[in-house]
Protein backbone atom coordinates (compact mmCIF):
# COMPACT_ATOMS: atom_id res chain seq x y z
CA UNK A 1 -20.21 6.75 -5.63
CA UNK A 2 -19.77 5.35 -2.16
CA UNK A 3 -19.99 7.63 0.63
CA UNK A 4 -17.52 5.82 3.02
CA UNK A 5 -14.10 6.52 2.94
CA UNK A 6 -11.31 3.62 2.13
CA UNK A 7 -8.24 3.31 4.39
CA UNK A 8 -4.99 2.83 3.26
CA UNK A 9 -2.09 1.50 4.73
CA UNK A 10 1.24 2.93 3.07
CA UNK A 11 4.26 0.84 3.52
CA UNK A 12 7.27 2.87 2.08
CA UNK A 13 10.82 3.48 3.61
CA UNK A 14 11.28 6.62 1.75
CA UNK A 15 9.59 9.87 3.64
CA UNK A 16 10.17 11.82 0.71
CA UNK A 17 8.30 9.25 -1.47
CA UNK A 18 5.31 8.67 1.34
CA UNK A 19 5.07 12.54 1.19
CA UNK A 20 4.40 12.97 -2.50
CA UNK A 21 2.03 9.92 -2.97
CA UNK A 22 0.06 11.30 0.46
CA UNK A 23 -0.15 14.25 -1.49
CA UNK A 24 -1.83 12.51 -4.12
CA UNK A 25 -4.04 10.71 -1.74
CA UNK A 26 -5.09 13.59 -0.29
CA UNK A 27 -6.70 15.19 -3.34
CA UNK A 28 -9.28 12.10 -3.20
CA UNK A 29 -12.71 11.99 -1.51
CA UNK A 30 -12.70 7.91 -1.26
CA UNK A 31 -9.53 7.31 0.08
CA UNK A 32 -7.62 8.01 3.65
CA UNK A 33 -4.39 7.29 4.74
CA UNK A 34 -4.72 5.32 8.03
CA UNK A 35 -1.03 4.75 8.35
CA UNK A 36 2.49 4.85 7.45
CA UNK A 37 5.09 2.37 8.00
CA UNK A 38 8.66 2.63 7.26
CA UNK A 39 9.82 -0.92 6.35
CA UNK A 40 8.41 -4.56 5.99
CA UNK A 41 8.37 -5.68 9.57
CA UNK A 42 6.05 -2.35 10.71
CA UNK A 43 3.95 -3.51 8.26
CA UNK A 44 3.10 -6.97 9.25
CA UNK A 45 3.16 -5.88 12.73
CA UNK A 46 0.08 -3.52 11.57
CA UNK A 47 -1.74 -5.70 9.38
CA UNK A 48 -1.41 -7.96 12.39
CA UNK A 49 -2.71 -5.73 14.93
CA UNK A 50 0.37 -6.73 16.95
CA UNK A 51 1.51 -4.50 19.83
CA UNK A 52 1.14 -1.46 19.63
CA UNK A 53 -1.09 -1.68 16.60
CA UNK A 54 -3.77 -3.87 18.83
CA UNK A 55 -6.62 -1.41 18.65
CA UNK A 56 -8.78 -1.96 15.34
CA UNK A 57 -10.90 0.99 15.94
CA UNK A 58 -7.15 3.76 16.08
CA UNK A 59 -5.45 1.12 13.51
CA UNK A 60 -8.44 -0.37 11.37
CA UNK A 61 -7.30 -2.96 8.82
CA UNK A 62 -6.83 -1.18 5.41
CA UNK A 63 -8.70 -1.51 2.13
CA UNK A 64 -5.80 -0.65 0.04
CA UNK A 65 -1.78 -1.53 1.06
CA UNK A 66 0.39 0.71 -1.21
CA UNK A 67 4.04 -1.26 -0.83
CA UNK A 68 7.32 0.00 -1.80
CA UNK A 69 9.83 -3.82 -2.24
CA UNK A 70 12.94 -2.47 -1.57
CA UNK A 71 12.83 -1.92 2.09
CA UNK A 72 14.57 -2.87 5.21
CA UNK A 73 14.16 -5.73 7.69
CA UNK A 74 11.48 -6.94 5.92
CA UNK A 75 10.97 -6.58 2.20
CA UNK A 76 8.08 -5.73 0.41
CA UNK A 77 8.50 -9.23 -1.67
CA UNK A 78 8.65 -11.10 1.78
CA UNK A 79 5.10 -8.68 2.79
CA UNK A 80 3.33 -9.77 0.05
CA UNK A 81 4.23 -13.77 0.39
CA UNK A 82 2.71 -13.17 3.90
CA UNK A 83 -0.05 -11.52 2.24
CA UNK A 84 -0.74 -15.05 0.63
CA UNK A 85 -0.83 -17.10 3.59
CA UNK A 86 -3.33 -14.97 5.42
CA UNK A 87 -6.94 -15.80 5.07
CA UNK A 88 -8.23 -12.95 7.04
CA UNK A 89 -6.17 -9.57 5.90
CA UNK A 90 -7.22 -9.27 2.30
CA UNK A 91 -6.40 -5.64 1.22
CA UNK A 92 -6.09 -4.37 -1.96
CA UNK A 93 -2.30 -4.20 -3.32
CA UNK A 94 -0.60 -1.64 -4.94
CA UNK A 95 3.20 -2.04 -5.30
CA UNK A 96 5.19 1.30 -5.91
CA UNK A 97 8.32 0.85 -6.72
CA UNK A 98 11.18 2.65 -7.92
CA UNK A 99 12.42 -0.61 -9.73
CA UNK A 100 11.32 -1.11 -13.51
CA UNK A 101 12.55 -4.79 -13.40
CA UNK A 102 10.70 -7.42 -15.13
CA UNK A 103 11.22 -9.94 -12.19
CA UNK A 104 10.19 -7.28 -9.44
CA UNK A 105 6.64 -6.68 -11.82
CA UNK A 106 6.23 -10.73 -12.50
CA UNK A 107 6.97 -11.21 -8.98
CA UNK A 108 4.87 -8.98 -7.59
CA UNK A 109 1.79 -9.72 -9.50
CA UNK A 110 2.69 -13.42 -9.02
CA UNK A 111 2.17 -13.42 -4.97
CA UNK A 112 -0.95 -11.30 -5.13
CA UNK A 113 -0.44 -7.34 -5.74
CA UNK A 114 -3.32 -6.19 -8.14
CA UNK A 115 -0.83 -3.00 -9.54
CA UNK A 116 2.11 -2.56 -10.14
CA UNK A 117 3.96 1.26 -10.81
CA UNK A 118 7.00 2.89 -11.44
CA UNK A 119 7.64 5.63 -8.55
CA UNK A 120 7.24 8.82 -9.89
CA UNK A 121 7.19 12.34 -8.70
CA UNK A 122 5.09 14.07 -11.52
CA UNK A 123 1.69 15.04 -10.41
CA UNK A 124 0.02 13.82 -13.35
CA UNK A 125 1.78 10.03 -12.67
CA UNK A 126 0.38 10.15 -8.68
CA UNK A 127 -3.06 11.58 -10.19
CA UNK A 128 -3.71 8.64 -12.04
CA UNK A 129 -2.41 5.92 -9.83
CA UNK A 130 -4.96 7.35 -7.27
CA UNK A 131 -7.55 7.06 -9.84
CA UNK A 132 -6.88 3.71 -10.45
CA UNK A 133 -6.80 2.87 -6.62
CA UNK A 134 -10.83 4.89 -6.59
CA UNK A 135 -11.72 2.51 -9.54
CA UNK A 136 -10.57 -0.39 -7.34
CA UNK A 137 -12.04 0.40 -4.54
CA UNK A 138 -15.62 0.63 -5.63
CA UNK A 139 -15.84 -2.34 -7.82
């Protein structure tokens, strides 16, 4: 196992849902939440390093984006098509969403997110999403 930690950059509008998957996060050796933006446009501005986000050693570009698509200002559909066009900010993408659509999964693994999950709040659901994120990581 690596002995680094991975950063992660957590882009949900929901503070309920950033608690519970923090939670989760927590629980892991490997992985470190760096982060937590409320909506689309805080997250580009980050990924960025725009404004107030400038300094790479307090806000260090993330391994692993976790991205909720419904959010405001700027969706999380509209932050991964930005995602494409970048050739230098290449994190690892996990969209959690609370929509089960067919279109939002297609979509989402279309432009470039490597998971995609159903928000849940059940331990065991959060346990194994941050698994999967571990197993991603260190490949």
């Amino acid at each position: 196992m690596p002995k680094r930690r991975f950063t992660i950059l957590l882009a949900d509008d929901s503070e309920h849902d950033r608690l519970f998957i923090r939670r989760a996060l927590d629980q892991s050796s490997l992985l470190t939440v760096v982060w937590e933006a409320c909506d689309g446009e805080e997250t580009i501005a980050y990924l960025e390093g725009r404004a107030a986000f400038a300094d790479r050693n307090k806000y260090p570009l993330p391994d692993v984006l976790i991205l909720d698509l419904k959010m405001p200002r700027v969706t999380g559909h509209d932050v991964l098509r930005w995602l494409q066009a970048q050739s230098s900010c290449k994190p690892i993408i996990i969209v959690l969403s609370g929509s089960s659509l067919p279109e939002d999964i297609a979509q989402s693994l279309a432009h470039g997110a490597n998971a995609y999950h159903k928000k849940s709040v059940l331990k065991e659901d959060l346990e194994a999403i941050v698994r999967e994120i571990e197993e991603l990581v260190v490949k």
